[in-house]
C-alpha atoms as a PDB file:
ATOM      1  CA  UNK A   1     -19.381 -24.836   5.815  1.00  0.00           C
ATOM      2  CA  UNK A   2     -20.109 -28.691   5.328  1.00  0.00           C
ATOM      3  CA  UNK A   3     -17.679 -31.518   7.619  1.00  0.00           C
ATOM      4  CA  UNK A   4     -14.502 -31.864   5.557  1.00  0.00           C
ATOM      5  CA  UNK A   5     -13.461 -34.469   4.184  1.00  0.00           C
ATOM      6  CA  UNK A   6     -15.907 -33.310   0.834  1.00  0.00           C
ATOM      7  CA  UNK A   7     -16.305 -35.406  -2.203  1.00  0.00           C
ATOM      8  CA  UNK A   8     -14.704 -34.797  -5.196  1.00  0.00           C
ATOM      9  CA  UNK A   9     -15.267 -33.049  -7.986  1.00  0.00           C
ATOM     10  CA  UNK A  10     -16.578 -34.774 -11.217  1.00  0.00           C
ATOM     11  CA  UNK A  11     -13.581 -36.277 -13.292  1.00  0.00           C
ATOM     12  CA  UNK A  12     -14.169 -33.973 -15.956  1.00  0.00           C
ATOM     13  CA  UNK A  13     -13.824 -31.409 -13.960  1.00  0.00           C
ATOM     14  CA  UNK A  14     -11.293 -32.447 -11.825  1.00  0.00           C
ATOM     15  CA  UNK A  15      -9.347 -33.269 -15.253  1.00  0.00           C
ATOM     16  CA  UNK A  16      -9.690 -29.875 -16.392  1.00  0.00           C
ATOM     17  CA  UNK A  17      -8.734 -28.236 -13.229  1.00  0.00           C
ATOM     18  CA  UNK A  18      -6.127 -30.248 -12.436  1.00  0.00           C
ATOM     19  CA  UNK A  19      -4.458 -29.348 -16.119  1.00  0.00           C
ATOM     20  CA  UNK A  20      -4.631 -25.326 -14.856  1.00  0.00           C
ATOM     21  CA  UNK A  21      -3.011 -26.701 -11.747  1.00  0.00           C
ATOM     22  CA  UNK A  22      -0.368 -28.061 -12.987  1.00  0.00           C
ATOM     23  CA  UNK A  23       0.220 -24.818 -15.093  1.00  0.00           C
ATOM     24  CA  UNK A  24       0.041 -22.612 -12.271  1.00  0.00           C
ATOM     25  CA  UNK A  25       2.176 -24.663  -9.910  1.00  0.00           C
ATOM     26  CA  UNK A  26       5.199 -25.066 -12.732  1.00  0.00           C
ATOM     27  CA  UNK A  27       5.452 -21.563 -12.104  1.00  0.00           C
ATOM     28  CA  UNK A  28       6.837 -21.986  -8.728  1.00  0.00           C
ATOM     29  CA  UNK A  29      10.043 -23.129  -6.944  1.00  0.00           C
ATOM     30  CA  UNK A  30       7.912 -25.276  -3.983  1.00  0.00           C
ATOM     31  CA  UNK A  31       4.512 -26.497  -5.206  1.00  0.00           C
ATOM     32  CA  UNK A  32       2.974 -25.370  -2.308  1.00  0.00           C
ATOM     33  CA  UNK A  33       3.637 -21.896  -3.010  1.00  0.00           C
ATOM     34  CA  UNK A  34       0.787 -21.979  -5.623  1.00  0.00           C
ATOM     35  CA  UNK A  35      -1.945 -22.188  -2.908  1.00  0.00           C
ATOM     36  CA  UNK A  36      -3.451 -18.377  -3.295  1.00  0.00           C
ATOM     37  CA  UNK A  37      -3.749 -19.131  -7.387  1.00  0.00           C
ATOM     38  CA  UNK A  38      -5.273 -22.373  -6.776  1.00  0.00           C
ATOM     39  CA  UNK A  39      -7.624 -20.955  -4.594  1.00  0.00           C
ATOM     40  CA  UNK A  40      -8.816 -18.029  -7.206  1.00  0.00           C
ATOM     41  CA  UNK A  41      -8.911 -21.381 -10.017  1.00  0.00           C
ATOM     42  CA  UNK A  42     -11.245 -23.619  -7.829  1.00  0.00           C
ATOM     43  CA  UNK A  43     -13.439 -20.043  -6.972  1.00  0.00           C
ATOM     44  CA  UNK A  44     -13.417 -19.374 -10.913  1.00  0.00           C
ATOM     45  CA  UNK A  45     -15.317 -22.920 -10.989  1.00  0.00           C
ATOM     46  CA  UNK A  46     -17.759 -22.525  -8.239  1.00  0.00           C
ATOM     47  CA  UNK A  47     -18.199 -19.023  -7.424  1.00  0.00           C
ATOM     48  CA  UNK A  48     -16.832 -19.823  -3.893  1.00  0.00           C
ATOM     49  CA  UNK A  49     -14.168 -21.445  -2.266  1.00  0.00           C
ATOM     50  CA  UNK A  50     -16.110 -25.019  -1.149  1.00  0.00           C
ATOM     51  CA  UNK A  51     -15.015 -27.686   0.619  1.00  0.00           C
ATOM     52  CA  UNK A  52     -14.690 -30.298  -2.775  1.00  0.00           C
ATOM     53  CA  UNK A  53     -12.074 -26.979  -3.921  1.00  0.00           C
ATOM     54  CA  UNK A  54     -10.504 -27.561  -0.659  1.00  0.00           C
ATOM     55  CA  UNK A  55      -9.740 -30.732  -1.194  1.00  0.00           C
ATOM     56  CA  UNK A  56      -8.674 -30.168  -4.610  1.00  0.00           C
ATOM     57  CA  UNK A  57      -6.000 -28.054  -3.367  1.00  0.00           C
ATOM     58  CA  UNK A  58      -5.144 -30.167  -0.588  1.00  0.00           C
ATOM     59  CA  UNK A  59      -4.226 -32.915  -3.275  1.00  0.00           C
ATOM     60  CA  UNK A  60      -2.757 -30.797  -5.433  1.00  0.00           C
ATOM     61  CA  UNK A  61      -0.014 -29.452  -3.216  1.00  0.00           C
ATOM     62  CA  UNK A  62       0.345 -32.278  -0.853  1.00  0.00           C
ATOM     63  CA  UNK A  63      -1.037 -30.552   1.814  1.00  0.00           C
ATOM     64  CA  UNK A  64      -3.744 -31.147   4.816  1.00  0.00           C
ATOM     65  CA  UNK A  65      -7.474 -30.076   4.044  1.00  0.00           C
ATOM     66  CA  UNK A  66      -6.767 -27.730   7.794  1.00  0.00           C
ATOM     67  CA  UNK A  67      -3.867 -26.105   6.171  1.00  0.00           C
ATOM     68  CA  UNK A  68      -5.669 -25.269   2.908  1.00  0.00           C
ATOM     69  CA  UNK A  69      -8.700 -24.017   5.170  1.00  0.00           C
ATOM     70  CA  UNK A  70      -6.295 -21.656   7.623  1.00  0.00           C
ATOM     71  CA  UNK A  71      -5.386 -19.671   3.986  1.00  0.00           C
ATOM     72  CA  UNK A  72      -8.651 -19.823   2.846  1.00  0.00           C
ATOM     73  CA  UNK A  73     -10.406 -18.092   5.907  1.00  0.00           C
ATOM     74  CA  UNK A  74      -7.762 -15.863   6.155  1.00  0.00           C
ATOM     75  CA  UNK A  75      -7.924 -14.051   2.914  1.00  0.00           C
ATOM     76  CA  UNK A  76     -11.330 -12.036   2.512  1.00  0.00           C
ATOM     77  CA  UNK A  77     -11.320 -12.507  -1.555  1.00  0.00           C
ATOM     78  CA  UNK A  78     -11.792 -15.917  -1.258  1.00  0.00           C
ATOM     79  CA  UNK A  79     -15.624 -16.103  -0.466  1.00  0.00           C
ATOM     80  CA  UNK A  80     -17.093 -19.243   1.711  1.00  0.00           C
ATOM     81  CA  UNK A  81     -20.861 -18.864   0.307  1.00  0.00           C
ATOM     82  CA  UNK A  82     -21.772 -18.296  -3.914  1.00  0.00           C
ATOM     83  CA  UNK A  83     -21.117 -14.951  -4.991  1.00  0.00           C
ATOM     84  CA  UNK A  84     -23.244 -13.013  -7.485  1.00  0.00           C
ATOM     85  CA  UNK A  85     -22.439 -12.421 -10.975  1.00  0.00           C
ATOM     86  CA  UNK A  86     -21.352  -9.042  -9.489  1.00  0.00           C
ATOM     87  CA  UNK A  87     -19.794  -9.362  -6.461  1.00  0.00           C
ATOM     88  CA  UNK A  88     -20.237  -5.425  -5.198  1.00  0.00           C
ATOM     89  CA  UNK A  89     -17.888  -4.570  -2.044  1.00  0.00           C
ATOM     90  CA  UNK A  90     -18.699  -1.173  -0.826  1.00  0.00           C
ATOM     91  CA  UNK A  91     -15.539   0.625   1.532  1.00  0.00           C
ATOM     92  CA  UNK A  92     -16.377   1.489   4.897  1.00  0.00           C
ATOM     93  CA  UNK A  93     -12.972   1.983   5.897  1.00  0.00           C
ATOM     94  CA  UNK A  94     -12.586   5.547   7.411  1.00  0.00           C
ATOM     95  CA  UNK A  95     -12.379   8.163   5.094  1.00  0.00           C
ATOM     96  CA  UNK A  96     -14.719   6.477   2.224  1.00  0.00           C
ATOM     97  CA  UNK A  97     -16.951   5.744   6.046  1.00  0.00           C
ATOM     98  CA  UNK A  98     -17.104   9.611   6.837  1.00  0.00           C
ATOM     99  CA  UNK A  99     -17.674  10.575   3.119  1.00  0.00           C
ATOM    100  CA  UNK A 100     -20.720   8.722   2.699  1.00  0.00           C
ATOM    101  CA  UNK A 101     -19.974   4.842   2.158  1.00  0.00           C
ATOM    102  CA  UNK A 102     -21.695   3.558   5.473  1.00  0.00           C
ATOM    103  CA  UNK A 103     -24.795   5.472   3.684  1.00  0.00           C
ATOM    104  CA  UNK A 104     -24.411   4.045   0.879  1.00  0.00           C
ATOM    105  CA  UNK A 105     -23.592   0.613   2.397  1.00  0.00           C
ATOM    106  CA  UNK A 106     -26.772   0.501   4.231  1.00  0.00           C
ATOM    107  CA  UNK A 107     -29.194   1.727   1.215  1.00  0.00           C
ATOM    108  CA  UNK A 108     -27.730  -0.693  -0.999  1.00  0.00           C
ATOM    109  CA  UNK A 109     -28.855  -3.835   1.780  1.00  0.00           C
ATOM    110  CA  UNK A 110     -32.109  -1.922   1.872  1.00  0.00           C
ATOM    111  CA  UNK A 111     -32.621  -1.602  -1.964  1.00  0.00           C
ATOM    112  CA  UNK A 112     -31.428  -4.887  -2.879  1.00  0.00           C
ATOM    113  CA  UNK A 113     -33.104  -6.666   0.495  1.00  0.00           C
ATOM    114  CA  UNK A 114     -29.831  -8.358   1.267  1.00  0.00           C
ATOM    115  CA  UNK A 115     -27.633  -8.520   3.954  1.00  0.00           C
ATOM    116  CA  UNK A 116     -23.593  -8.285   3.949  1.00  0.00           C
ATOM    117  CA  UNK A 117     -22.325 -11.669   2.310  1.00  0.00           C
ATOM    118  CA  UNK A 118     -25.659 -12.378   0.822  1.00  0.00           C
ATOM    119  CA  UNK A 119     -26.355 -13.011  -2.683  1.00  0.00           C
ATOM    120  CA  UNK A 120     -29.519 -11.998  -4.488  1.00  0.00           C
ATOM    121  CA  UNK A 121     -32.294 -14.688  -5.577  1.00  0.00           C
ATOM    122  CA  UNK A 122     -31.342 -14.361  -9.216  1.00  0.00           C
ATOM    123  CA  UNK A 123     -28.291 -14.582  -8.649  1.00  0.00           C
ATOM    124  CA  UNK A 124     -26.859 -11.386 -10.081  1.00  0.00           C
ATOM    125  CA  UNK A 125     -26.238  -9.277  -7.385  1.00  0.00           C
ATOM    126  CA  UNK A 126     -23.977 -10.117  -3.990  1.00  0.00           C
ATOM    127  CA  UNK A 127     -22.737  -7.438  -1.474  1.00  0.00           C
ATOM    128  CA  UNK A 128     -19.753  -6.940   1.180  1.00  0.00           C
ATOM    129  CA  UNK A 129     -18.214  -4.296   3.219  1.00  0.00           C
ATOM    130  CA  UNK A 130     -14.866  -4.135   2.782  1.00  0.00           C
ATOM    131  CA  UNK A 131     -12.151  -2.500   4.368  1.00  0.00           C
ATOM    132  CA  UNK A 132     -10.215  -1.031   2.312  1.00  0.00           C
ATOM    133  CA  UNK A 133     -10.283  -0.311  -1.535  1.00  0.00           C
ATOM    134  CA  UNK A 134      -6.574   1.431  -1.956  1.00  0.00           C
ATOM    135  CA  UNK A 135      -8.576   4.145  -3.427  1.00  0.00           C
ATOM    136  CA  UNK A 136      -8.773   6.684  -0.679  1.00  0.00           C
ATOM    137  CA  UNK A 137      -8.024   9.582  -3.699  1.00  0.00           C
ATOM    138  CA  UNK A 138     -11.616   8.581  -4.789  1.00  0.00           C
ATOM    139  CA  UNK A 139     -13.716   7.980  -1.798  1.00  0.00           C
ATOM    140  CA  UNK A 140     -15.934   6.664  -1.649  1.00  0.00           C
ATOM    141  CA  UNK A 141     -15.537   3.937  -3.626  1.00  0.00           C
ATOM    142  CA  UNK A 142     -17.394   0.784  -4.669  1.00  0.00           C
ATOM    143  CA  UNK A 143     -15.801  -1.967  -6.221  1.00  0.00           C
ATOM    144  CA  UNK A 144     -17.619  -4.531  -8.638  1.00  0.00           C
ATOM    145  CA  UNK A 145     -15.573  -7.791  -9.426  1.00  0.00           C
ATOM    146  CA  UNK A 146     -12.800  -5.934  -8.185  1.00  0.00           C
ATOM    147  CA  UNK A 147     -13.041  -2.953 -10.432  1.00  0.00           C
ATOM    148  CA  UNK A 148     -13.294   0.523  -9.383  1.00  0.00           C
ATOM    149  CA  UNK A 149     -16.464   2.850  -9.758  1.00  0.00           C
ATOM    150  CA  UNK A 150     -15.265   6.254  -7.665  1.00  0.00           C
ATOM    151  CA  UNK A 151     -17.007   8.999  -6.348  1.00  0.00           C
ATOM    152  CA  UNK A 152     -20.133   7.464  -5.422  1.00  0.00           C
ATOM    153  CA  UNK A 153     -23.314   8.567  -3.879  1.00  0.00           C
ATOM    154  CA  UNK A 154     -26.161   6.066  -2.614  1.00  0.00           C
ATOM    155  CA  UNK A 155     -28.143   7.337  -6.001  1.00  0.00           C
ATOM    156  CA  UNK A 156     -25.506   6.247  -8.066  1.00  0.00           C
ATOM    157  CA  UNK A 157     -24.448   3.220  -6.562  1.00  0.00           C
ATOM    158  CA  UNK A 158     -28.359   2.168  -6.743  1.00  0.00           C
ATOM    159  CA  UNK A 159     -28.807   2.711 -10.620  1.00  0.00           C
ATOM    160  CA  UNK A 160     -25.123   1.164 -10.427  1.00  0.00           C
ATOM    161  CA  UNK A 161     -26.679  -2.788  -9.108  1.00  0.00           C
ATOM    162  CA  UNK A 162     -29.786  -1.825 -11.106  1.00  0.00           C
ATOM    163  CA  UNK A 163     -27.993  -1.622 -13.949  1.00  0.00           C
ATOM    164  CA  UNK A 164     -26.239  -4.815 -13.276  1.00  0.00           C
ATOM    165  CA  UNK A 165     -29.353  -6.870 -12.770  1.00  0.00           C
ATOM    166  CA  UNK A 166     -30.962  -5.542 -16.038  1.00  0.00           C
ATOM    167  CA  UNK A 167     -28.270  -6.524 -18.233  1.00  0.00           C
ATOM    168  CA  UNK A 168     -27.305  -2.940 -19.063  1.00  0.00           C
ATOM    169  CA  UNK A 169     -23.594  -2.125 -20.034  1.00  0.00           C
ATOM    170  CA  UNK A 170     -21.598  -0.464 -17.399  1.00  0.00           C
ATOM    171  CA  UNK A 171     -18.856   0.602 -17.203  1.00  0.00           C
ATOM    172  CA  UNK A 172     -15.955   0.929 -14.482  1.00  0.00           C
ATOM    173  CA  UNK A 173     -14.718   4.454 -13.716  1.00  0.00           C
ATOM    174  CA  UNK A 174     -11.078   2.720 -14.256  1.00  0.00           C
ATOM    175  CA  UNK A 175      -9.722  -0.124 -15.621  1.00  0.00           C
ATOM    176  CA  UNK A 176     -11.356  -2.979 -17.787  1.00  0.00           C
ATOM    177  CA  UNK A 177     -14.921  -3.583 -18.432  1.00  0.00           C
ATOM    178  CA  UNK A 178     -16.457  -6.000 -16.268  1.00  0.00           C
ATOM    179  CA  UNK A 179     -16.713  -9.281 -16.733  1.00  0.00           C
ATOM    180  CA  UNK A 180     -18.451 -12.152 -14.614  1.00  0.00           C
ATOM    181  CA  UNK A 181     -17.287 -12.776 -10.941  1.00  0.00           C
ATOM    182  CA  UNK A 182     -15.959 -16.386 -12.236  1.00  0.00           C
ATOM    183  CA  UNK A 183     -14.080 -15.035 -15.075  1.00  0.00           C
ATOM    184  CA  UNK A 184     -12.468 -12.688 -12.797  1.00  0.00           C
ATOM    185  CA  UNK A 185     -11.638 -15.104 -10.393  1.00  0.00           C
ATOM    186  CA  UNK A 186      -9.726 -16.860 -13.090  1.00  0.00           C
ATOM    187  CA  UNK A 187      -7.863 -14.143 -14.221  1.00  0.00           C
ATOM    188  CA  UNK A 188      -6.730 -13.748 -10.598  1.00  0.00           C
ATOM    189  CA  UNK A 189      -5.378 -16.747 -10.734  1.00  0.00           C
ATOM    190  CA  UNK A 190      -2.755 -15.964 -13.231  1.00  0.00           C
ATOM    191  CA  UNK A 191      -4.342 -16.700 -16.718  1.00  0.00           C
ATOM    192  CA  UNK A 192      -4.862 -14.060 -19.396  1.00  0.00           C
ATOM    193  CA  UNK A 193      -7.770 -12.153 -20.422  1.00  0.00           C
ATOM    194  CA  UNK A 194      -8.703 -13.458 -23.479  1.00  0.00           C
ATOM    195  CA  UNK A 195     -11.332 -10.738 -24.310  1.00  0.00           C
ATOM    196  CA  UNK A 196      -9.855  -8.434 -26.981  1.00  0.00           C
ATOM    197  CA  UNK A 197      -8.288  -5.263 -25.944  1.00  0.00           C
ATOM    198  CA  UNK A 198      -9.256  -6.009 -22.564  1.00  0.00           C
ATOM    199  CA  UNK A 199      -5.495  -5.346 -21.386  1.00  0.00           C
ATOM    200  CA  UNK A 200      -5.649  -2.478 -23.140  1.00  0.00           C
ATOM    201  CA  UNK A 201      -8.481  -0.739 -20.808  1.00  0.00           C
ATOM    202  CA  UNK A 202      -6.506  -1.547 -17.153  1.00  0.00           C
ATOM    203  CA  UNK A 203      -5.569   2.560 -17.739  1.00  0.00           C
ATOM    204  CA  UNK A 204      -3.076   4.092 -14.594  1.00  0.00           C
ATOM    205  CA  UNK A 205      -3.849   6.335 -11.897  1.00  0.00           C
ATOM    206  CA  UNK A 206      -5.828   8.992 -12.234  1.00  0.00           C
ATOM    207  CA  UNK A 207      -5.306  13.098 -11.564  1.00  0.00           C
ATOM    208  CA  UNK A 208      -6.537  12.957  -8.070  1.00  0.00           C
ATOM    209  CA  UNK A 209      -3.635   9.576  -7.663  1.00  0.00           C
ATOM    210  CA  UNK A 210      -1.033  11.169  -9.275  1.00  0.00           C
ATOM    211  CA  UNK A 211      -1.192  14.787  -7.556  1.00  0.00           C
ATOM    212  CA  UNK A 212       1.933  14.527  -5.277  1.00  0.00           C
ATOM    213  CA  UNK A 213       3.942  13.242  -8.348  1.00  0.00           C
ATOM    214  CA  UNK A 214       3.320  16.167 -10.280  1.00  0.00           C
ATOM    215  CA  UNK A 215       4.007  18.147  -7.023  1.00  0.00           C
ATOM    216  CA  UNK A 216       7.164  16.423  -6.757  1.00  0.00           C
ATOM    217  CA  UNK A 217       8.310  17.307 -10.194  1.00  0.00           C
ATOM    218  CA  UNK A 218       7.634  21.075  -9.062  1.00  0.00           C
ATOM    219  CA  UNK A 219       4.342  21.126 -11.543  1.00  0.00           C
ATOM    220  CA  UNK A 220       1.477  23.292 -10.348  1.00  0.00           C
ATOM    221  CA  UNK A 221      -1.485  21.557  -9.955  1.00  0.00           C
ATOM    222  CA  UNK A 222      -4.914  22.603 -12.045  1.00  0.00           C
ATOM    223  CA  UNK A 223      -6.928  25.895 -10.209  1.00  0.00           C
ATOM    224  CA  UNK A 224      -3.355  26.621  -7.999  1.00  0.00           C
ATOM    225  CA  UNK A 225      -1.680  28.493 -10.517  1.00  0.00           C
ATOM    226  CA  UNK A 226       2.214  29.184  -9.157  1.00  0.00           C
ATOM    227  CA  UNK A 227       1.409  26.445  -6.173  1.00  0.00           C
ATOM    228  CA  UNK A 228       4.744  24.357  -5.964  1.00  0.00           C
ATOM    229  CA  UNK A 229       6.099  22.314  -3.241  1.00  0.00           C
ATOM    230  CA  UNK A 230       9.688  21.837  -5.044  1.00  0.00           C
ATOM    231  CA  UNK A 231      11.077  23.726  -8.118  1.00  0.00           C
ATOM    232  CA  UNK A 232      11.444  21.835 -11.155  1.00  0.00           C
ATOM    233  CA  UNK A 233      14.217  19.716 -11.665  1.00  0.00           C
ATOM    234  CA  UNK A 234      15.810  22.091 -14.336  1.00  0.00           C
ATOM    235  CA  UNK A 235      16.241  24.277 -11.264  1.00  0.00           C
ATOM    236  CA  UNK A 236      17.967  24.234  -8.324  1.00  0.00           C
ATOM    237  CA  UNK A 237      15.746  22.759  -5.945  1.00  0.00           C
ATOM    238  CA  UNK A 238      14.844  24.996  -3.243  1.00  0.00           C
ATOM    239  CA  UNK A 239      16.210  22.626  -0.125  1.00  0.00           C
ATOM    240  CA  UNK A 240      19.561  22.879  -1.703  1.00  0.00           C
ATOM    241  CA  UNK A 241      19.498  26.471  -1.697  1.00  0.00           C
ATOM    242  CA  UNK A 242      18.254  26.616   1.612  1.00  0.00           C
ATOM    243  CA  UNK A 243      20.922  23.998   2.534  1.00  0.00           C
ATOM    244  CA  UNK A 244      24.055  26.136   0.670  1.00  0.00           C
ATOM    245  CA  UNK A 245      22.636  29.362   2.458  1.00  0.00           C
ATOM    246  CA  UNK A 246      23.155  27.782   5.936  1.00  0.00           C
ATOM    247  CA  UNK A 247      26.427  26.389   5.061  1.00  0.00           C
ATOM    248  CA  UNK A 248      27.568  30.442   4.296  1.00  0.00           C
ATOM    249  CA  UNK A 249      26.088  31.633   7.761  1.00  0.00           C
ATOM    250  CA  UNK A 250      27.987  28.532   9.246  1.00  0.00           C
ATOM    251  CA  UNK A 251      31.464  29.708   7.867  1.00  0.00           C
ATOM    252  CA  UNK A 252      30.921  33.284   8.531  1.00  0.00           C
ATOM    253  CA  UNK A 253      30.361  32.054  12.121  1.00  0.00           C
ATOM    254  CA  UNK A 254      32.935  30.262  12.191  1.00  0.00           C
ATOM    255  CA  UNK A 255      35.496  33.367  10.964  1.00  0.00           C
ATOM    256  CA  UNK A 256      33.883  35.529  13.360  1.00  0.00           C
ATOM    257  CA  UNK A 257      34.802  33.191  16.207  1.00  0.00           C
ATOM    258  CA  UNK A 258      38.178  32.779  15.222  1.00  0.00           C
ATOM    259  CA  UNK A 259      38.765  36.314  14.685  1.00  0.00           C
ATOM    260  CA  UNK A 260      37.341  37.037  18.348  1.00  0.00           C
ATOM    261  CA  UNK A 261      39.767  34.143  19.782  1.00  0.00           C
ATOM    262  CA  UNK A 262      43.043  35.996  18.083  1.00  0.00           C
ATOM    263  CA  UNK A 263      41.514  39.300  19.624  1.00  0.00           C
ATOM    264  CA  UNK A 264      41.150  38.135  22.494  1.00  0.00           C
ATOM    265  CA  UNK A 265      44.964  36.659  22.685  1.00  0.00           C
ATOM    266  CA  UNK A 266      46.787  39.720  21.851  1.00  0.00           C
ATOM    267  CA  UNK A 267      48.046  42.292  24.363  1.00  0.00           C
ATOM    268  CA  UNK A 268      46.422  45.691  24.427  1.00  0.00           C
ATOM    269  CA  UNK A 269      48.755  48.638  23.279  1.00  0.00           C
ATOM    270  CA  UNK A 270      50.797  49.694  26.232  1.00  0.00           C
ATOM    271  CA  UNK A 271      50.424  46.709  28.431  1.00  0.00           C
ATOM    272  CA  UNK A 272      53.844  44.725  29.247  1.00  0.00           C
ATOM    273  CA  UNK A 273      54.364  41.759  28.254  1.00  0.00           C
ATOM    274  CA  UNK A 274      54.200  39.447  30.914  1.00  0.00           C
ATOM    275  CA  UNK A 275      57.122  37.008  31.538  1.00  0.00           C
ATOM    276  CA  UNK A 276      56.086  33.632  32.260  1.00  0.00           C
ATOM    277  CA  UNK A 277      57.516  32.883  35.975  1.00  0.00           C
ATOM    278  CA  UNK A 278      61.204  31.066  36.067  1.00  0.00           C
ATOM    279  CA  UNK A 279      61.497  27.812  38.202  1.00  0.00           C
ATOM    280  CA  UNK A 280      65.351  27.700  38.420  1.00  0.00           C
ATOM    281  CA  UNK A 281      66.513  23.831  39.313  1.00  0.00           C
ATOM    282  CA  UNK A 282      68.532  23.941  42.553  1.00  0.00           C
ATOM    283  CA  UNK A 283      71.705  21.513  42.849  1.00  0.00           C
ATOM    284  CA  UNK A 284      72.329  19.267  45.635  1.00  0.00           C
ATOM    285  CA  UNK A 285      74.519  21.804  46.959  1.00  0.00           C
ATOM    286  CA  UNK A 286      72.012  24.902  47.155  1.00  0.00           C
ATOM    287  CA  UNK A 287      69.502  22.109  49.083  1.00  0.00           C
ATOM    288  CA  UNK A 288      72.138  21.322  51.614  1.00  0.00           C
ATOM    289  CA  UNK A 289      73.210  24.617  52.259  1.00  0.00           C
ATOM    290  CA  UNK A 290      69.389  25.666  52.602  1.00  0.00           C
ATOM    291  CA  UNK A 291      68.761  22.499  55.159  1.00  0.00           C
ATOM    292  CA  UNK A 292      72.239  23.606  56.777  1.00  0.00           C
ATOM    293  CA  UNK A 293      70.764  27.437  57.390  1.00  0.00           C
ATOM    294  CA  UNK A 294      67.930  25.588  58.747  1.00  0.00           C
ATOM    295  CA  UNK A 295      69.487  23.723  61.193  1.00  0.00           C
ATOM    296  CA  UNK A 296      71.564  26.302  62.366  1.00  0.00           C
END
C-alpha cells in the first residue's frame, strides 16, 4: 500500500461521496460510528479500500488516517488491491476443507492462472480463500460478491468463473442475482437496491438450514418417516412426561420411606413397653444425709 498521507479524490467525486457520507453518518449517535459503511462507500468507488478512501474517511469522521487503517486491515471484506467484477471467495474452513473446497480452491488458481488475492487481466475474475461462509449446511460453498452458490464441485465452480467471464447469466443458488462487486459494495454500505424486485429474490434458509427447526416442532424430516426428536406442540412433549413420571417414582419413594420409619417405631406385639428411666431430684436434705453416711 502507497505512504499515507494520499491525495485526494477529484472534487466531483469527493462531492458526491461526501453527500452519501453525510447520509450514512446522520444515521448514527457518534459520527465515528459510521466507519465500517464508509469503508464499503469508498470500496463501491474504487473496487478497493485505497489510501485517497482512507483519507476520505479520516476527514469525514474526524479521525487519524492510522485509526481508519487499524479497521480497515482488520476486516477481510474490505480488500487492499482492485477486486474483479466477481470477487469469488471459495471456503476452506474445515468442513467445506474436508468436503472438497481446498480442491476446488486450488483448481480454480490453476484454471484461472491466479493466485489468492489476485485479480484476472480483464478484470472480471478475482479469487480468495475465506474462512468461513456461515453455510456449513451447504458445503462446500463458494461465494461470488457475497452470494451463495452451494454444493460445489471443482467442475462446477470452473463453468461457474467461466461463465462469469463470458458474460453469461448466472445465477446464485440463494438470494439475489448478482450484480457487480462495486454495486455490492454499495449496497453494503446501507443504500438500497435499486434493481427491481431485487429484494424480492434475498429468499430464507433453505431445507438443509432449517432441519433442526422442523425437528424442534416435532416434524419428521423427508426419507425418516416417524423420525422425531420432540412431539408436536399439540402434544405433550415427551420431556414433560418423562419429567411427571419421575416426580410419581419420587413420591412413591418418599411414602415408602415414611411408612418404613413408622414401622420401624412401633413395638412388636408382646414386647413391654419400656419406661423411660426416672431421675428423681434429691433435696438438700437427702445430700447431707448421704455425705453424713459417708463420713460415718
Amino acid at each position: 500500500m502507497p505512504a499515507l498521507p494520499a491525495p485526494p479524490y477529484p472534487e466531483e467525486v469527493r462531492a458526491r461521496l461526501a453527500a452519501d457520507a453525510a447520509e450514512l453518518i446522520g444515521r448514527y449517535p457518534q459520527a465515528r460510528s459510521a466507519l465500517l459503511p464508509l469503508l464499503h462507500l469508498v470500496q463501491a468507488e474504487e473496487g478497493f479500500v485505497s489510501p485517497t478512501g482512507i483519507r476520505f474517511c479520516a476527514e469525514q469522521l474526524d479521525l487519524t488516517t492510522a485509526e481508519v487503517t487499524a479497521v480497515a486491515t482488520f476486516y477481510t471484506m474490505y480488500r487492499r488491491r482492485p477486486a474483479g467484477k466477481y470477487h469469488v471467495g471459495v471456503c476452506t474452513n474445515t468442513l467445506c476443507a474436508v468436503l472438497g473446497g481446498d480442491q476446488i480452491f486450488a483448481e480454480l488458481q490453476q484454471h484461472l492462472g491466479i493466485g489468492n488475492n489476485a485479480t484476472t487481466e480483464d478484470g472480471q475474475i478475482s479469487i480468495e480463500h475465506i474462512e468461513c461462509n456461515a453455510a456449513c449446511d451447504y458445503a462446500p460453498v463458494v461465494m461470488v460478491n457475497w452470494e451463495f452458490f452451494d454444493d460445489q464441485t471443482p467442475e462446477s465452480a470452473r463453468q461457474l468463473v467461466d461463465d462469469l467471464r463470458a458474460g453469461r447469466e448466472v445465477r446464485p443458488t440463494r438470494g439475489a442475482r448478482l450484480c457487480g462487486f462495486k454495486e455490492t459494495a454499495r449496497i453494503l454500505a446501507g443504500f438500497p437496491d435499486e434493481r427491481p424486485g431485487a429484494n424480492d429474490e434475498s429468499g430464507a434458509g433453505g431445507a438443509p438450514s432449517l432441519a433442526g427447526l422442523r425437528l424442534a416442532r416435532g416434524e419428521a424430516l423427508p426419507g425418516t418417516p416417524g423420525a422425531k426428536v420432540v412431539s408436536p406442540r399439540h402434544e405433550e412433549p415427551l420431556h414433560e412426561e418423562l419429567l411427571h413420571e419421575e416426580s410419581l417414582r419420587e413420591e412413591s419413594l418418599r411414602e415408602e420411606s415414611l411408612r418404613e420409619e413408622s414401622l420401624h417405631d412401633e413395638p412388636h406385639e408382646g414386647e413391654p413397653l419400656q419406661e423411660e428411666p426416672r431421675h428423681e431430684e434429691r433435696g438438700p436434705e437427702a445430700k447431707a444425709d448421704g455425705q453424713e453416711g459417708t463420713e460415718a
